[in-house]
Protein backbone atom coordinates (compact mmCIF):
# COMPACT_ATOMS: atom_id res chain seq x y z
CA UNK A 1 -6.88 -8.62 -12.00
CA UNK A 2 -9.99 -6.66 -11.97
CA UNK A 3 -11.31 -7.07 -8.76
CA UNK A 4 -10.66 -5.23 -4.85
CA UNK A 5 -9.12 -7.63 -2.38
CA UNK A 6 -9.83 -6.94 0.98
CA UNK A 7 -6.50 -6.41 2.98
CA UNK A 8 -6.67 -8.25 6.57
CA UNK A 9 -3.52 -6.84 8.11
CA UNK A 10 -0.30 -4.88 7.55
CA UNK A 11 3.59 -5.05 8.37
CA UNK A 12 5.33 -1.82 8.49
CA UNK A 13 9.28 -1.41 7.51
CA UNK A 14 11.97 1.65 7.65
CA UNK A 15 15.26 0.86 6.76
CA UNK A 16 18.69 1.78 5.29
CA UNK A 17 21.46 -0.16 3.79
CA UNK A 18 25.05 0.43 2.87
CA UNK A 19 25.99 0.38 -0.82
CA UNK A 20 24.07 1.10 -3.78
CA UNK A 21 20.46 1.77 -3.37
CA UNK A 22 17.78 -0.39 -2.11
CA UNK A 23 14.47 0.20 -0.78
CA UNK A 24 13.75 2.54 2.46
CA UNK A 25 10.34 1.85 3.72
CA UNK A 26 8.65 -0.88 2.88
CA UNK A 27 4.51 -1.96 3.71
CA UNK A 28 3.51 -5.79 3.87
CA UNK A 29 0.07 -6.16 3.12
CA UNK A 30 -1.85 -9.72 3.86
CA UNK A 31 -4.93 -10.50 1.80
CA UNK A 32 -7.72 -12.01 3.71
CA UNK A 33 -8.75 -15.75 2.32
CA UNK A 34 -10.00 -15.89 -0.81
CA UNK A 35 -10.03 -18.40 -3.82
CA UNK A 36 -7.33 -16.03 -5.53
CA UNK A 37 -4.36 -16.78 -6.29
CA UNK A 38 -2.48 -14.23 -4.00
CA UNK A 39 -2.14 -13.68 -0.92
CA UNK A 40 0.43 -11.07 0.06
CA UNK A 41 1.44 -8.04 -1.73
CA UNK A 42 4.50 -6.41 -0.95
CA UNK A 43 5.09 -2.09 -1.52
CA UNK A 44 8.72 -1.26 -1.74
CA UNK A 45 9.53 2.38 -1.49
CA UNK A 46 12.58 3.79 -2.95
CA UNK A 47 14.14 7.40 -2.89
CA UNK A 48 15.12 6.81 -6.82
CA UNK A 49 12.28 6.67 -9.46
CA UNK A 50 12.07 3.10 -10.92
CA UNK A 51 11.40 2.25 -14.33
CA UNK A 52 8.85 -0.58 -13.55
CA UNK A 53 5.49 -0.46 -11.42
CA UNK A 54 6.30 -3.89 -10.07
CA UNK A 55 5.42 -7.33 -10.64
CA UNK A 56 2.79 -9.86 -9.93
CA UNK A 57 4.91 -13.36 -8.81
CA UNK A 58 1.97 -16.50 -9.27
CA UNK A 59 4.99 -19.22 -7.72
CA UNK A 60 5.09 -17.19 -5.07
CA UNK A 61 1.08 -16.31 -4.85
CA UNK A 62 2.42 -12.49 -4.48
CA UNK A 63 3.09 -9.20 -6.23
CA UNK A 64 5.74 -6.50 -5.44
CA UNK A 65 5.18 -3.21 -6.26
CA UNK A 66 7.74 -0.39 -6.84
CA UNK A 67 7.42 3.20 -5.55
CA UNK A 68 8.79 6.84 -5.35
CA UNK A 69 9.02 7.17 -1.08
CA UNK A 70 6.94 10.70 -1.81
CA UNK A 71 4.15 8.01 -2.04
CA UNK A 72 4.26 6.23 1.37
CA UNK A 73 3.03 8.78 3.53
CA UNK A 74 -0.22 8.53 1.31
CA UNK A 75 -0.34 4.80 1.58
CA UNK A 76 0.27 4.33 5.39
CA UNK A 77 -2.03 6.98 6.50
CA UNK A 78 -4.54 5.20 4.10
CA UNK A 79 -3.79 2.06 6.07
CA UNK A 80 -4.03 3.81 9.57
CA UNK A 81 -6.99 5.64 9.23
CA UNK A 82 -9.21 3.69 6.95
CA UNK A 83 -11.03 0.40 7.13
CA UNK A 84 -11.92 -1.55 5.30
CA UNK A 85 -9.29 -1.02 2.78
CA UNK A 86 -8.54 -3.23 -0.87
CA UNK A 87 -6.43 -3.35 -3.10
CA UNK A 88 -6.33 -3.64 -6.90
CA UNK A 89 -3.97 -4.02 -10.23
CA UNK A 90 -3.51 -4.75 -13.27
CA UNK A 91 -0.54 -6.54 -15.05
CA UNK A 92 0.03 -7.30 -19.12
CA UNK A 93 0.86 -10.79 -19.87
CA UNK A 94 4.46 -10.93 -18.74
CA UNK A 95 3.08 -10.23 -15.15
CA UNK A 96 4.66 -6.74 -15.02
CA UNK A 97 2.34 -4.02 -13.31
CA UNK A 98 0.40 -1.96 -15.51
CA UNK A 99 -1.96 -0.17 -12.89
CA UNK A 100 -1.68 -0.91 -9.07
CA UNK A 101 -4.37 1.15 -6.26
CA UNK A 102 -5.14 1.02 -2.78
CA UNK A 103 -8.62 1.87 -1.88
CA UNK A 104 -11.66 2.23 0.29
CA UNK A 105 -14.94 2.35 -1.06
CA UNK A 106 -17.96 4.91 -0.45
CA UNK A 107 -16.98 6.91 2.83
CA UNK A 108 -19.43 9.17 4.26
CA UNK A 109 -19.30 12.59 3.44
CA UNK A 110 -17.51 14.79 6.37
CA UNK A 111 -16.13 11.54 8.09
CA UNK A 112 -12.56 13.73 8.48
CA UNK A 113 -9.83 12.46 10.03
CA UNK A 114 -11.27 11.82 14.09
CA UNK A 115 -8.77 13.31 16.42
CA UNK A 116 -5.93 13.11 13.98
CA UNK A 117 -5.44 17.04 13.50
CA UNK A 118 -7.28 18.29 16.91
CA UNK A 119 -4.93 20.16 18.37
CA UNK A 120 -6.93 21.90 21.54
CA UNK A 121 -6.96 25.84 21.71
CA UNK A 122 -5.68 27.32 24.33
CA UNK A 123 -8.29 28.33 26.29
CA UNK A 124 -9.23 24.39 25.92
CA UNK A 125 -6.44 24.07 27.86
């Protein structure tokens, strides 16, 4: 898959489970409607490093991607602050992830983040 795919919404999840493992945040993302084939991609964020990106599931019209929880912060705020956002990847023939991104496209320079990091002085006050 070469091309961006416009993502129309987002779920957000934080959990923890008993036992051994298991993902700890987790981000839901719902393609708007296209002729592709998928429709919903699913990043699962684990405290372990995995050995595999992910995969891309054509039955089930999704893909699931694998990834260190450093990288959610990244993602979210990406998903927050940005719009329109897509999302891209690549997989080899056995549908495992070779490449996956999440991205905007041209922003204008000195956009920053709005109100995000105003924090008023305090003589503002």
């Amino acid at each position: 898959m070469a091309k961006c795919l416009l993502i129309a919404n987002y779920k957000i999840e934080a959990r923890r489970a008993t036992g051994d493992g298991g993902y700890i945040r987790a981000l839901r993302l719902a393609l708007e409607p296209t002729e592709e084939l998928y429709k919903t991609i699913l990043l699962v964020f684990f405290e372990e490093n995995l050995d595999k990106l992910g995969i891309q599931s054509p039955a089930e019209a999704s893909v699931i991607v694998t990834l260190p929880v450093k990288d959610f912060q990244d993602m979210y705020q990406i998903l927050q602050t940005e719009a329109p956002v897509f999302v891209d990847w690549l997989a080899d023939d056995e549908h495992n992830l070779k490449s996956f991104s999440l991205r905007t496209y041209a922003e204008p320079l000195g956009e920053g983040p709005a109100d995000i990091d105003y924090i008023p002085l305090h003589s503002e006050k």
